[in-house]
PDB file of N, CA and C in Angstrom:
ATOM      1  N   UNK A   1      36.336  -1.273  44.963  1.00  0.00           N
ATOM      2  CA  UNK A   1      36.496  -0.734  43.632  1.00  0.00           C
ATOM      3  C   UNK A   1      35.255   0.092  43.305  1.00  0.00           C
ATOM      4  N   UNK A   2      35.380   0.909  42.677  1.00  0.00           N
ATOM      5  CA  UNK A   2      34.460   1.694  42.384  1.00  0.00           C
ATOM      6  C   UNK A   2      34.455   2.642  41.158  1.00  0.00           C
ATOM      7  N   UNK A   3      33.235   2.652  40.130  1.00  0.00           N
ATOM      8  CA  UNK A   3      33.302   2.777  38.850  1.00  0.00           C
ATOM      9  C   UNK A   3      32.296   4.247  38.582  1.00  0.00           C
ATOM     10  N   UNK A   4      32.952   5.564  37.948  1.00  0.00           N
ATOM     11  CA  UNK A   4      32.057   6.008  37.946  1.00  0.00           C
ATOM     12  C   UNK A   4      31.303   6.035  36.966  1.00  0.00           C
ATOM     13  N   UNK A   5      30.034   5.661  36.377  1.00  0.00           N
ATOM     14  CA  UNK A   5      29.544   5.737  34.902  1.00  0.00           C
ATOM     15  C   UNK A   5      29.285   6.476  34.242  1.00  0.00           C
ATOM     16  N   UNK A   6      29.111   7.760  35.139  1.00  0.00           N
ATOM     17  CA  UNK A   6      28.689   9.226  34.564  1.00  0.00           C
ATOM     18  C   UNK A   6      29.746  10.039  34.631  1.00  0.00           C
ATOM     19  N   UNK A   7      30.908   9.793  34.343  1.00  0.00           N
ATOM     20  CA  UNK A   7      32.443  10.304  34.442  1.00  0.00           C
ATOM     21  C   UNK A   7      33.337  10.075  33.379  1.00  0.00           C
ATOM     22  N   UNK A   8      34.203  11.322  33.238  1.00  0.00           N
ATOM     23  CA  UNK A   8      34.438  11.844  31.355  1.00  0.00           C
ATOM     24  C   UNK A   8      35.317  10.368  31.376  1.00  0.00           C
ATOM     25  N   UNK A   9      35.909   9.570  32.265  1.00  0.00           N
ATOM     26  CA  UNK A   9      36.818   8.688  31.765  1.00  0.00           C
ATOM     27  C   UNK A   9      36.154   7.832  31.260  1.00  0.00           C
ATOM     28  N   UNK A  10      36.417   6.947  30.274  1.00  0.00           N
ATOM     29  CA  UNK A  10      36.049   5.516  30.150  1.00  0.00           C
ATOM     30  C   UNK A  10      35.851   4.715  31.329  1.00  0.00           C
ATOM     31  N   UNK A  11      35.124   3.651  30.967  1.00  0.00           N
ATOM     32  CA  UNK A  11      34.547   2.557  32.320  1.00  0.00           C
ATOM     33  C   UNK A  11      36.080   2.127  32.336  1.00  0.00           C
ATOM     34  N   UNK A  12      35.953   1.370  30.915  1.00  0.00           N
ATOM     35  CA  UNK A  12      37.445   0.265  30.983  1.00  0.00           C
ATOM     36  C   UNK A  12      38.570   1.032  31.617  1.00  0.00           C
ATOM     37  N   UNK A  13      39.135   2.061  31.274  1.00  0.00           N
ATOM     38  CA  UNK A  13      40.412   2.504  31.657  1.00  0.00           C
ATOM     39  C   UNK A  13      39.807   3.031  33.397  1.00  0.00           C
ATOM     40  N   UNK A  14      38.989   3.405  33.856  1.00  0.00           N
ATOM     41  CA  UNK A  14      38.824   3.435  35.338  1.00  0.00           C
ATOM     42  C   UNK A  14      39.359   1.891  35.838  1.00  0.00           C
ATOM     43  N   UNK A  15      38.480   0.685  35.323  1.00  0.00           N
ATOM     44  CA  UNK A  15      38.163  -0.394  35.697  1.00  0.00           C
ATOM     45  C   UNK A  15      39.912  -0.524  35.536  1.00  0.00           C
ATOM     46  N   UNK A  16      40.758  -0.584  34.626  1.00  0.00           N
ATOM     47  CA  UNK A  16      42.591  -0.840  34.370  1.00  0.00           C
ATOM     48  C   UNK A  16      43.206  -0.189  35.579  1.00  0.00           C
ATOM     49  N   UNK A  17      42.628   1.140  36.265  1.00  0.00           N
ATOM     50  CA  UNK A  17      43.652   2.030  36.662  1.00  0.00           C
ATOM     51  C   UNK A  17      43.158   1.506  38.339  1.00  0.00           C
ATOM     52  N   UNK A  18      41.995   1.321  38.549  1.00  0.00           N
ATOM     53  CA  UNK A  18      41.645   0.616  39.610  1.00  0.00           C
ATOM     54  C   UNK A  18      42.729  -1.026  40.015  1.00  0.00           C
ATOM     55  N   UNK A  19      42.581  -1.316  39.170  1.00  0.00           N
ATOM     56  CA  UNK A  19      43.402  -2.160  39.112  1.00  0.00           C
ATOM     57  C   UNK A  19      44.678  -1.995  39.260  1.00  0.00           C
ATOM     58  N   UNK A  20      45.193  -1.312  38.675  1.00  0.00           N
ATOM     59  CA  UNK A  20      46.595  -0.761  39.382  1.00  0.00           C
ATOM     60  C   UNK A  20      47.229  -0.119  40.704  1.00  0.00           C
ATOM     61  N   UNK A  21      46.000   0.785  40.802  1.00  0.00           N
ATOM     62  CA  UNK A  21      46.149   1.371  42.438  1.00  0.00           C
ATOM     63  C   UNK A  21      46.086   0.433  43.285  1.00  0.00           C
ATOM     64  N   UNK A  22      45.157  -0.687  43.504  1.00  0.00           N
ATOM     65  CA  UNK A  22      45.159  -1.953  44.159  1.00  0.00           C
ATOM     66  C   UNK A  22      46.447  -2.373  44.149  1.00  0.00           C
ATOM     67  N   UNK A  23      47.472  -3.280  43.285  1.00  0.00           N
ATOM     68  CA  UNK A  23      48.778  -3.403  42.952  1.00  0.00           C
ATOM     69  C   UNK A  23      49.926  -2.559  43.627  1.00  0.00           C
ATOM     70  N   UNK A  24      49.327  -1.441  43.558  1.00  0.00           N
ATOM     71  CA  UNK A  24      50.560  -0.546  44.410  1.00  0.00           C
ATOM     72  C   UNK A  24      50.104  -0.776  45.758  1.00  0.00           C
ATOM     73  N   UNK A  25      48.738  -0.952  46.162  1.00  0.00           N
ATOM     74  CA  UNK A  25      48.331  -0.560  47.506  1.00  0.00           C
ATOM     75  C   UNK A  25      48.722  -2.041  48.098  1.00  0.00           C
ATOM     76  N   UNK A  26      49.495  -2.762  47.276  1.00  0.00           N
ATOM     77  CA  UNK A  26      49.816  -4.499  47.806  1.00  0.00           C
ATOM     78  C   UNK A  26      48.233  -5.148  47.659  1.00  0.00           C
ATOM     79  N   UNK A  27      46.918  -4.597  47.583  1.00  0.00           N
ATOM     80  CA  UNK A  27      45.865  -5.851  47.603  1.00  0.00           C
ATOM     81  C   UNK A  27      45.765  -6.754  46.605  1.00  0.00           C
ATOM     82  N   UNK A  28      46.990  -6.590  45.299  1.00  0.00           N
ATOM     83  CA  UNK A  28      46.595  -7.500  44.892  1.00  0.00           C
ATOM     84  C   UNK A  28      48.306  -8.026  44.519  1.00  0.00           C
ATOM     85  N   UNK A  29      49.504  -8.648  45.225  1.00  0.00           N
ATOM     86  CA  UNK A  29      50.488  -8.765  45.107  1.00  0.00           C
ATOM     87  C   UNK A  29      50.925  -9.415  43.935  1.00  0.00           C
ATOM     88  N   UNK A  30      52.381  -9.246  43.653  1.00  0.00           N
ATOM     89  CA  UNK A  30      52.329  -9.950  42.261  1.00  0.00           C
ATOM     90  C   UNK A  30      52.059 -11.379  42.163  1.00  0.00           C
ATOM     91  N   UNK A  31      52.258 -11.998  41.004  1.00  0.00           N
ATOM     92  CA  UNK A  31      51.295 -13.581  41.070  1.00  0.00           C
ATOM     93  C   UNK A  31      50.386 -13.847  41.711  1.00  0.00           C
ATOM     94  N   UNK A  32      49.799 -13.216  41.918  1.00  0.00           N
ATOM     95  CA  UNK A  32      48.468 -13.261  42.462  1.00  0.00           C
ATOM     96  C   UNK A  32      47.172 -13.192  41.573  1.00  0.00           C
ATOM     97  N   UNK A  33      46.392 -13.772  41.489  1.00  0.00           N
ATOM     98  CA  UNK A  33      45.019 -13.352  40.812  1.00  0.00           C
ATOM     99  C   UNK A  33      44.118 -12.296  41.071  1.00  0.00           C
ATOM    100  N   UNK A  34      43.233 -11.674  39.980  1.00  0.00           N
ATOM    101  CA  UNK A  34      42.823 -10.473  39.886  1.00  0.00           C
ATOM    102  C   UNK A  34      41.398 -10.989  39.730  1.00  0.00           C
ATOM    103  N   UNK A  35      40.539 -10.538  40.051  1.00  0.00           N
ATOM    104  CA  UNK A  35      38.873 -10.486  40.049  1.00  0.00           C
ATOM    105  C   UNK A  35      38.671 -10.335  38.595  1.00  0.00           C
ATOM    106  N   UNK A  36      38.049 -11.633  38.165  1.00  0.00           N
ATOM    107  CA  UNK A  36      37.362 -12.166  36.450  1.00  0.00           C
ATOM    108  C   UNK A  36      36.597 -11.261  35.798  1.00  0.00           C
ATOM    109  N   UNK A  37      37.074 -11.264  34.439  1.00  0.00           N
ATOM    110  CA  UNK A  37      35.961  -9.727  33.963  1.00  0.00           C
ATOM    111  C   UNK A  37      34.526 -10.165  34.355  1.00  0.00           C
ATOM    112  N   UNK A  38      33.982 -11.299  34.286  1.00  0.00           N
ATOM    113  CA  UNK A  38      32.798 -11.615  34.675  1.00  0.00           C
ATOM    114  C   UNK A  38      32.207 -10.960  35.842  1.00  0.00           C
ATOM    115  N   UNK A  39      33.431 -11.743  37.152  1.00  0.00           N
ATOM    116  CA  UNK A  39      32.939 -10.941  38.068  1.00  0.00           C
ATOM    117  C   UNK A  39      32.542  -9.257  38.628  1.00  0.00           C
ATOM    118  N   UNK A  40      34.086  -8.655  37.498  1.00  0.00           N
ATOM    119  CA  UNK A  40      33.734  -7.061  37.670  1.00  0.00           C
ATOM    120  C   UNK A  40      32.422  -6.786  36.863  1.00  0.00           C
ATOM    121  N   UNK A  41      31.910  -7.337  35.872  1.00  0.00           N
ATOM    122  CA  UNK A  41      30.353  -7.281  35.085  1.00  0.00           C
ATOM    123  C   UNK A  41      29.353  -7.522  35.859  1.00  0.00           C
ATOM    124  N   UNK A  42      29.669  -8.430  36.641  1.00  0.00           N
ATOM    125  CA  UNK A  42      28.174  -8.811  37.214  1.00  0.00           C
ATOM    126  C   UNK A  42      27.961  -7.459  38.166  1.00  0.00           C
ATOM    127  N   UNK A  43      29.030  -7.298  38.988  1.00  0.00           N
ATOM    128  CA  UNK A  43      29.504  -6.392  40.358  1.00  0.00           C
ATOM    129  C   UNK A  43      28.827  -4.806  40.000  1.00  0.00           C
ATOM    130  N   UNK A  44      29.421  -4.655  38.699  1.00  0.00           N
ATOM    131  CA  UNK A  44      29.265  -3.217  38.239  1.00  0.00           C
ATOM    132  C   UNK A  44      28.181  -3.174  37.661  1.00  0.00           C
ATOM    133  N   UNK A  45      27.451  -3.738  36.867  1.00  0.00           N
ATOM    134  CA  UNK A  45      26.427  -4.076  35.619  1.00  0.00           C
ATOM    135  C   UNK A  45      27.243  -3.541  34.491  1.00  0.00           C
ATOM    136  N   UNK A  46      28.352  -3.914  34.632  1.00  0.00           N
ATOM    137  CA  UNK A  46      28.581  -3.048  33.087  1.00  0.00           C
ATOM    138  C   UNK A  46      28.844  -4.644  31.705  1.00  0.00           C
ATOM    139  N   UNK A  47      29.461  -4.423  30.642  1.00  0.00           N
ATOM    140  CA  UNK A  47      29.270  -4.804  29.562  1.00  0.00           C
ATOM    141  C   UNK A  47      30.531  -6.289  30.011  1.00  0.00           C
ATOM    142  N   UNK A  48      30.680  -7.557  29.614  1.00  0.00           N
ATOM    143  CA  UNK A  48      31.910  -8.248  30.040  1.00  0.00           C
ATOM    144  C   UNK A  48      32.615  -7.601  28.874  1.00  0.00           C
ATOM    145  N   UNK A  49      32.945  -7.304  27.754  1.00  0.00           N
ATOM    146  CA  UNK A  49      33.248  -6.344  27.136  1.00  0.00           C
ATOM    147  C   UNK A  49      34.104  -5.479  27.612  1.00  0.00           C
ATOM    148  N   UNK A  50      33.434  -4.261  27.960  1.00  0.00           N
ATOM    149  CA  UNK A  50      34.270  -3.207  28.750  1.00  0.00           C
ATOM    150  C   UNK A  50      35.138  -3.863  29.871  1.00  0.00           C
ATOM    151  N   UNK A  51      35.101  -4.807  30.492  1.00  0.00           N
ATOM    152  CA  UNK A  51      35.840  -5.225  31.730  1.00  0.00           C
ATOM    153  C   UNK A  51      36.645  -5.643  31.134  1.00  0.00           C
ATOM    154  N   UNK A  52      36.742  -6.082  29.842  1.00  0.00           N
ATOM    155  CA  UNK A  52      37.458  -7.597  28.921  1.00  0.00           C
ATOM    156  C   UNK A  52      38.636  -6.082  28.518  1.00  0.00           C
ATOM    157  N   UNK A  53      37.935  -5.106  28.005  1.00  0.00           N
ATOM    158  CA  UNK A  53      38.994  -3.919  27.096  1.00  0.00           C
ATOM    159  C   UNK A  53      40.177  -3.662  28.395  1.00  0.00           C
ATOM    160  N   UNK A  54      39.372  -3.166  29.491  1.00  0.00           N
ATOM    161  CA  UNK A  54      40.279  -2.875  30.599  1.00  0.00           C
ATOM    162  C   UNK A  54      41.615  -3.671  30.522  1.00  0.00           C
ATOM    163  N   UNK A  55      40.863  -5.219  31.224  1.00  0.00           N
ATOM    164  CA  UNK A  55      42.127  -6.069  31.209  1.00  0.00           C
ATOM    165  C   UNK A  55      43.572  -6.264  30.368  1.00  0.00           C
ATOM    166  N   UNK A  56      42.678  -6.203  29.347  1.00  0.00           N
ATOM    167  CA  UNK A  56      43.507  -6.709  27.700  1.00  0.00           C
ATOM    168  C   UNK A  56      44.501  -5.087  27.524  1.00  0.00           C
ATOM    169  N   UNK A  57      44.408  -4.001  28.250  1.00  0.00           N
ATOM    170  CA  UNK A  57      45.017  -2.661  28.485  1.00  0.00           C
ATOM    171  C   UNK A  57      45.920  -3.296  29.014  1.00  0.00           C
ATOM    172  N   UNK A  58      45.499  -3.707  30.295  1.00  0.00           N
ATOM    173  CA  UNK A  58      46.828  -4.055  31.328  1.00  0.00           C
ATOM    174  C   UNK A  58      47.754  -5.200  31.091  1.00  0.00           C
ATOM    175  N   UNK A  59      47.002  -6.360  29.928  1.00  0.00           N
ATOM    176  CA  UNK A  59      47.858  -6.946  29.258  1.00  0.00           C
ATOM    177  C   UNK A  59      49.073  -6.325  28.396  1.00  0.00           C
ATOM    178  N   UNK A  60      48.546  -5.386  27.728  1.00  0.00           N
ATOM    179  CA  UNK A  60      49.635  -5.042  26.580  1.00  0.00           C
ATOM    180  C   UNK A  60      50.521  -4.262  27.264  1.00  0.00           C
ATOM    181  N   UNK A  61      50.053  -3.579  28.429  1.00  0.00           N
ATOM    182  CA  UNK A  61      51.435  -2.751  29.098  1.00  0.00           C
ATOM    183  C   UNK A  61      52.116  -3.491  30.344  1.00  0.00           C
ATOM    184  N   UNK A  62      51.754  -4.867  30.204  1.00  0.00           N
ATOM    185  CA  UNK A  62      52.717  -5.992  30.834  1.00  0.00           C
ATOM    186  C   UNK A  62      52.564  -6.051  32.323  1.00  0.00           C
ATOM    187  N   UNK A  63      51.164  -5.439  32.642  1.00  0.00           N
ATOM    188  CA  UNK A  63      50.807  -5.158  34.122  1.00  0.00           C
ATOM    189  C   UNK A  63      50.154  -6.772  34.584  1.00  0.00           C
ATOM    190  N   UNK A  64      49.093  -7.393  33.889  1.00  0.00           N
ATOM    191  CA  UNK A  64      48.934  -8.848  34.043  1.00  0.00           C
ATOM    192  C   UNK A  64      49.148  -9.625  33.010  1.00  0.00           C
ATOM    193  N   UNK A  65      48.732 -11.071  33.282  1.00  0.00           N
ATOM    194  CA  UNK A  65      48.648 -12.469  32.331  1.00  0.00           C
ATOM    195  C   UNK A  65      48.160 -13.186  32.543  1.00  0.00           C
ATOM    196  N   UNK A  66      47.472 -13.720  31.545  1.00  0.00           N
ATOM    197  CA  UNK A  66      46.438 -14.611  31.456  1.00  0.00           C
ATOM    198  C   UNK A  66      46.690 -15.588  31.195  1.00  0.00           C
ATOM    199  N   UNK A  67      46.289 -16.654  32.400  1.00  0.00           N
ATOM    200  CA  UNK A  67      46.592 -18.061  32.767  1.00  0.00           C
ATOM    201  C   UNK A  67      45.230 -19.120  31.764  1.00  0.00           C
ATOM    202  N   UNK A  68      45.743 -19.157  30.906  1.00  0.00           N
ATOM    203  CA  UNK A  68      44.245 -20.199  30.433  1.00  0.00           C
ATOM    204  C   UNK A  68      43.432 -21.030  31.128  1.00  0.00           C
ATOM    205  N   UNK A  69      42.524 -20.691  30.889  1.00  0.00           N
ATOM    206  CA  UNK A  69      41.248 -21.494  32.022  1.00  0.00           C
ATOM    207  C   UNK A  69      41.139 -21.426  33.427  1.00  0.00           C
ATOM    208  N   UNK A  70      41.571 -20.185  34.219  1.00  0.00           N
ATOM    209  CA  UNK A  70      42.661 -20.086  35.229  1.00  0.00           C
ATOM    210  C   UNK A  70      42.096 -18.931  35.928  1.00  0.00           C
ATOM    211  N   UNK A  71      42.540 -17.754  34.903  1.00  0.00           N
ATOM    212  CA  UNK A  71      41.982 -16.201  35.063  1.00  0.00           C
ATOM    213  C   UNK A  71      43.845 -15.633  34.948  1.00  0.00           C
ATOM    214  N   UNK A  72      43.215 -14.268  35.558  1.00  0.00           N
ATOM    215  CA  UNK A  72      44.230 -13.266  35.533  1.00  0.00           C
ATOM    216  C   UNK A  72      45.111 -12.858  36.157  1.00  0.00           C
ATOM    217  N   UNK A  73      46.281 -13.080  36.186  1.00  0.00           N
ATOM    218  CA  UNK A  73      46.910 -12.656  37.332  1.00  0.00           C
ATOM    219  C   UNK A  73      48.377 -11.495  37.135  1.00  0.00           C
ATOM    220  N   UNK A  74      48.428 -10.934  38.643  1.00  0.00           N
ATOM    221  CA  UNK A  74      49.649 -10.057  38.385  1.00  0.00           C
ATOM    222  C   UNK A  74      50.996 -10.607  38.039  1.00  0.00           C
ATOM    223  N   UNK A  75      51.907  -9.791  36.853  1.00  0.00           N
ATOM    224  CA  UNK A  75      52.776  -9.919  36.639  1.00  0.00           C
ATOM    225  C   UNK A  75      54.225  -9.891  37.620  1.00  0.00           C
ATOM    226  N   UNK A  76      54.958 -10.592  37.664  1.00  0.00           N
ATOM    227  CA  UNK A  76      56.709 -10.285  38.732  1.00  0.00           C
ATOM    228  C   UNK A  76      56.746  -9.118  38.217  1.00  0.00           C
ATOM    229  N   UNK A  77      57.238  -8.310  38.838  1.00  0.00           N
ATOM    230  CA  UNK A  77      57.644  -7.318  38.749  1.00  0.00           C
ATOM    231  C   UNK A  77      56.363  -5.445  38.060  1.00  0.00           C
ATOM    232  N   UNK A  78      55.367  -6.002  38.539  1.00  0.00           N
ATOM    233  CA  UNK A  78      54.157  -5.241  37.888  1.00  0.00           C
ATOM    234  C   UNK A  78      53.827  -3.553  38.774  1.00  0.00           C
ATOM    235  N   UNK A  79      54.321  -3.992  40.200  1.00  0.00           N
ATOM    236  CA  UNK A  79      54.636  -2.744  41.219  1.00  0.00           C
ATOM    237  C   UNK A  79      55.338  -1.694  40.476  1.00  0.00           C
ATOM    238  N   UNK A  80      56.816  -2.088  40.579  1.00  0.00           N
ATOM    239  CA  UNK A  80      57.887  -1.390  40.057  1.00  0.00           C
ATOM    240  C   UNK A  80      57.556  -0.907  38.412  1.00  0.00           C
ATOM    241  N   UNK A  81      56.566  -1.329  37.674  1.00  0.00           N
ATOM    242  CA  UNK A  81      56.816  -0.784  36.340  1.00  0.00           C
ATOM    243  C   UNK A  81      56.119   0.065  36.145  1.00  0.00           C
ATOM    244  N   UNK A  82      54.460   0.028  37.499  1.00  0.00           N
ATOM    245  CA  UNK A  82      53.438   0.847  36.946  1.00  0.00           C
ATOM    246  C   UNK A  82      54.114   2.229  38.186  1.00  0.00           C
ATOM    247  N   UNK A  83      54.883   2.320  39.262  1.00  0.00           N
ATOM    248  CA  UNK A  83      55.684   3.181  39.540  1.00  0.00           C
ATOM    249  C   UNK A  83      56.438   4.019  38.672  1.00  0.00           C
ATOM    250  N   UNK A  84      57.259   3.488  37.906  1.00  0.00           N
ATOM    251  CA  UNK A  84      58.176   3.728  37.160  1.00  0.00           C
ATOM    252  C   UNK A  84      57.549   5.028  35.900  1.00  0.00           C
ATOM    253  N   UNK A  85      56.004   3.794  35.275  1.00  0.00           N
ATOM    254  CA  UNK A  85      56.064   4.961  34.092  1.00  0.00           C
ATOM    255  C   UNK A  85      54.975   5.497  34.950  1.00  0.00           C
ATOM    256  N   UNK A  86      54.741   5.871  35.956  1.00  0.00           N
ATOM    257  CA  UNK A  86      53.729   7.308  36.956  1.00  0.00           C
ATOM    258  C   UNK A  86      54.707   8.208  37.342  1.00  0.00           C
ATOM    259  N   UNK A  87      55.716   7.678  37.957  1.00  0.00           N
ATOM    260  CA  UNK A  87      56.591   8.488  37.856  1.00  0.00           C
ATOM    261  C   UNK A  87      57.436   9.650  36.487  1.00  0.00           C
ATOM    262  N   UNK A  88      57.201   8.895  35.678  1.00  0.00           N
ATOM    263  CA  UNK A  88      57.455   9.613  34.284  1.00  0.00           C
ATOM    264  C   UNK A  88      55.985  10.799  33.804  1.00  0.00           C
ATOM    265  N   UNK A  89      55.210   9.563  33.991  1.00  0.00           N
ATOM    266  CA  UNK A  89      53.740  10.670  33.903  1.00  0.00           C
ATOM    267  C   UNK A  89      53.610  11.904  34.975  1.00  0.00           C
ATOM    268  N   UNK A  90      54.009  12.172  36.069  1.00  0.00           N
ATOM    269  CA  UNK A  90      54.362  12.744  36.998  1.00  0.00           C
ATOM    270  C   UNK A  90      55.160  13.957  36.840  1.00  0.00           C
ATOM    271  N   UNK A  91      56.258  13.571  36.031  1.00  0.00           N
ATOM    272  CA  UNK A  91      57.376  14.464  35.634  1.00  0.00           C
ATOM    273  C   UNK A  91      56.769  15.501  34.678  1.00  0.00           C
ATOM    274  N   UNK A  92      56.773  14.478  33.827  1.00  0.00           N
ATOM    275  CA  UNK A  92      55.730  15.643  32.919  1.00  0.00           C
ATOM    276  C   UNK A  92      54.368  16.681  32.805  1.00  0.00           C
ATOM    277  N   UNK A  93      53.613  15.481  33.789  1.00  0.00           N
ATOM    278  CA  UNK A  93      52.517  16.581  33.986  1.00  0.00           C
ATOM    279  C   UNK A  93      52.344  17.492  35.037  1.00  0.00           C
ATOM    280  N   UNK A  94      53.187  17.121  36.115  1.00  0.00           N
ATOM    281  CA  UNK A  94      53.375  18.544  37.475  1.00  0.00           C
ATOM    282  C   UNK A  94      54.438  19.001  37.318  1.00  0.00           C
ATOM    283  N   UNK A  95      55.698  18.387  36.955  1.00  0.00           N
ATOM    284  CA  UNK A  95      56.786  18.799  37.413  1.00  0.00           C
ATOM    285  C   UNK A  95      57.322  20.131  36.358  1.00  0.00           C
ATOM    286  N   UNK A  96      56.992  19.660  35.218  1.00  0.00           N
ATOM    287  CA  UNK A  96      57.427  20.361  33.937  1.00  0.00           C
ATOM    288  C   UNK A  96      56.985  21.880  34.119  1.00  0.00           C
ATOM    289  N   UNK A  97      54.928  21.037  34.079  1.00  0.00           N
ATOM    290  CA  UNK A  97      54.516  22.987  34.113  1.00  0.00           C
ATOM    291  C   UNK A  97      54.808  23.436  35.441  1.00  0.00           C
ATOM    292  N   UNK A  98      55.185  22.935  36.612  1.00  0.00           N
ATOM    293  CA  UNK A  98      55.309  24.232  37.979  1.00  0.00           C
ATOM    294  C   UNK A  98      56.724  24.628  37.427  1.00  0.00           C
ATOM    295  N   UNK A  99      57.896  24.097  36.756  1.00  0.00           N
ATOM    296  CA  UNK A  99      59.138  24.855  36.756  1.00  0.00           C
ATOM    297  C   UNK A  99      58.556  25.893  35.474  1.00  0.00           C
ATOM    298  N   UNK A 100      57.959  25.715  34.509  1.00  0.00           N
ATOM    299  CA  UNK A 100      57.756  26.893  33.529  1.00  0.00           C
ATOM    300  C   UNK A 100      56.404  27.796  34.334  1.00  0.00           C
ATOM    301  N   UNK A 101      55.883  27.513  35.163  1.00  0.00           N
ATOM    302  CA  UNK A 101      55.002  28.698  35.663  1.00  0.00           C
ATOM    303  C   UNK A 101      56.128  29.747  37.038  1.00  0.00           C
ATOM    304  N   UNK A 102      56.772  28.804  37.306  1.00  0.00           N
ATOM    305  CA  UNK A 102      57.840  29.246  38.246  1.00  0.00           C
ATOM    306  C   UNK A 102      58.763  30.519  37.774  1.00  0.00           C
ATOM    307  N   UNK A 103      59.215  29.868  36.278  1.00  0.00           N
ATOM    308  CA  UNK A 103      60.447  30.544  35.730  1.00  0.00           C
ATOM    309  C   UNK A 103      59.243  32.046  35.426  1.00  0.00           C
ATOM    310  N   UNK A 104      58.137  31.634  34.720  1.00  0.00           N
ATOM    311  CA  UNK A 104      57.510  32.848  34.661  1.00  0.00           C
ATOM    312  C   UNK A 104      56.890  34.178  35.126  1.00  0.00           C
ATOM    313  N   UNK A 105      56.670  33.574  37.087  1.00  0.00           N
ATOM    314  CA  UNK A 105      56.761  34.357  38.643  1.00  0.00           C
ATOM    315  C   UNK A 105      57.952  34.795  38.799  1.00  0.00           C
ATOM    316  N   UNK A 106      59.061  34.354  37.919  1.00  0.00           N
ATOM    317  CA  UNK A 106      60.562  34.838  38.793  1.00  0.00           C
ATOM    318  C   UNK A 106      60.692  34.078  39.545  1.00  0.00           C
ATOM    319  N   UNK A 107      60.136  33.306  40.056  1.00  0.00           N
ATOM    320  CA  UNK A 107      60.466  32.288  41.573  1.00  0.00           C
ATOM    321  C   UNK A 107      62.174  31.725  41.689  1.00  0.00           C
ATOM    322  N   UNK A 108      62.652  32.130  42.767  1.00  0.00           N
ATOM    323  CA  UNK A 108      64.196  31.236  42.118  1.00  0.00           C
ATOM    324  C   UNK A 108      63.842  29.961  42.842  1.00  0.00           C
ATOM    325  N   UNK A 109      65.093  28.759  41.965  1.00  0.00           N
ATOM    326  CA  UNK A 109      65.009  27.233  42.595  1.00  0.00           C
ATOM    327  C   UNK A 109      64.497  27.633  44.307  1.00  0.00           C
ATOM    328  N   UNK A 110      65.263  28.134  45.085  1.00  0.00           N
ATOM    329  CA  UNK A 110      65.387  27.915  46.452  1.00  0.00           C
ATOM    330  C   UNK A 110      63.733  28.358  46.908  1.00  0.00           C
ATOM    331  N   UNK A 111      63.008  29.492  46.259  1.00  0.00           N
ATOM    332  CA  UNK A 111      61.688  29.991  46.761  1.00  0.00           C
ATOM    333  C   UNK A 111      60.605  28.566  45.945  1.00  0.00           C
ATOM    334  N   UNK A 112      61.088  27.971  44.853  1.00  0.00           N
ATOM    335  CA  UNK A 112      60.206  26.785  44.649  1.00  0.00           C
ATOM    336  C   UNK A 112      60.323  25.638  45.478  1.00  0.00           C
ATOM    337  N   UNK A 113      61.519  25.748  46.035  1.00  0.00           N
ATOM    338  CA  UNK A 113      61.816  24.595  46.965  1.00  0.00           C
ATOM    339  C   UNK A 113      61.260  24.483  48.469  1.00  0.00           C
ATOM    340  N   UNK A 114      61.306  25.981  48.634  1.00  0.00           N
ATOM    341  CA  UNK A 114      60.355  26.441  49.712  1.00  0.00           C
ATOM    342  C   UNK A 114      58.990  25.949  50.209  1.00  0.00           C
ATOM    343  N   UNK A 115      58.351  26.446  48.824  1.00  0.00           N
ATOM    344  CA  UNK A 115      56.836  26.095  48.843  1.00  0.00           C
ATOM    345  C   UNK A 115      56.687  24.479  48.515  1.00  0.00           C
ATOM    346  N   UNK A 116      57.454  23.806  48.044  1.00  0.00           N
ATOM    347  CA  UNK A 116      57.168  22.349  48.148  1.00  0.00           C
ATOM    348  C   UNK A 116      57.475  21.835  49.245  1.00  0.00           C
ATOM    349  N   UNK A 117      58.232  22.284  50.618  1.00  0.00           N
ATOM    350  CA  UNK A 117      58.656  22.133  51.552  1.00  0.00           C
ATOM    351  C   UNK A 117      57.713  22.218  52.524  1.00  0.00           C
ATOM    352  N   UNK A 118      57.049  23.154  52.190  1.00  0.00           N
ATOM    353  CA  UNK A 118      55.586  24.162  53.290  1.00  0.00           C
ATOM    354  C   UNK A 118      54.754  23.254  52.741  1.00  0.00           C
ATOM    355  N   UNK A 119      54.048  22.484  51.864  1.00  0.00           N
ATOM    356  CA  UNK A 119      53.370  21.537  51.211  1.00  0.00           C
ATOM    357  C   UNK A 119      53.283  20.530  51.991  1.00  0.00           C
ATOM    358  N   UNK A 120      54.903  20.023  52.292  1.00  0.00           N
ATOM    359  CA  UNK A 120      54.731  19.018  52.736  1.00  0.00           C
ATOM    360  C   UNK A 120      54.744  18.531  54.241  1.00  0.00           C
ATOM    361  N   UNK A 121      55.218  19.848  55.262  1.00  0.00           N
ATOM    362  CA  UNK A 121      54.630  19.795  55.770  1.00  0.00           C
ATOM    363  C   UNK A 121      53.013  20.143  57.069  1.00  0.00           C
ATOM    364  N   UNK A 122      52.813  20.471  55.719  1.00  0.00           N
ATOM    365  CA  UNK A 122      50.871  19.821  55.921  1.00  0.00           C
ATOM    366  C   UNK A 122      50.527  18.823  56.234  1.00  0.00           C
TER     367      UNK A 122
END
């Protein structure tokens, strides 16, 4: 994991989204436990605070839960949801503007389909 401190994002929402990429990448499977804000504080030097905001993020968008006296762990089904709304975030933020920069080149469907084709294989 790795935090940058001198970077326009927030600690906490790095420290949330880290956490998520892990989740997709399977290291941290669902029901499984997640590394204690303590421990990401001590690890990082940052505030238990900021580690605490992170978490309590990924609480409210149903990504973990907190086991009392226990710690944190991933939610059933926590893969598929943080897929789901990236995929939506996805749509909107590449997909939307390349079809309105497209429509604005003239590009037809088949010449956009092209170049995502030649993209991929790279």
């Amino acid at each position: 994991m790795q935090l940058k401190m001198d970077g326009e994002k927030p600690i906490f929402l790095q420290f949330a989204e880290e956490i998520e990429e892990n989740i997709l990448k399977g290291i941290y499977e669902e029901e499984t436990q997640i590394p204690s804000t303590t421990e990401v504080a001590v690890k990082f030097k940052i505030n238990p605070a900021t580690a605490n905001r992170g978490v309590n993020l990924l609480v409210e968008e149903g990504i973990i839960y907190k086991k009392r006296g226990i710690g944190m762990f991933v939610v059933s089904g926590a893969r598929q949801r943080i897929i789901s709304r990236r995929k939506s975030a996805f749509y909107d933020s590449y997909i939307l503007p390349l079809l309105t920069e497209s429509r604005n080149l003239g590009l037809s469907r088949q010449e956009v389909i092209a170049m995502i084709e030649k993209g991929y294989g790279r």
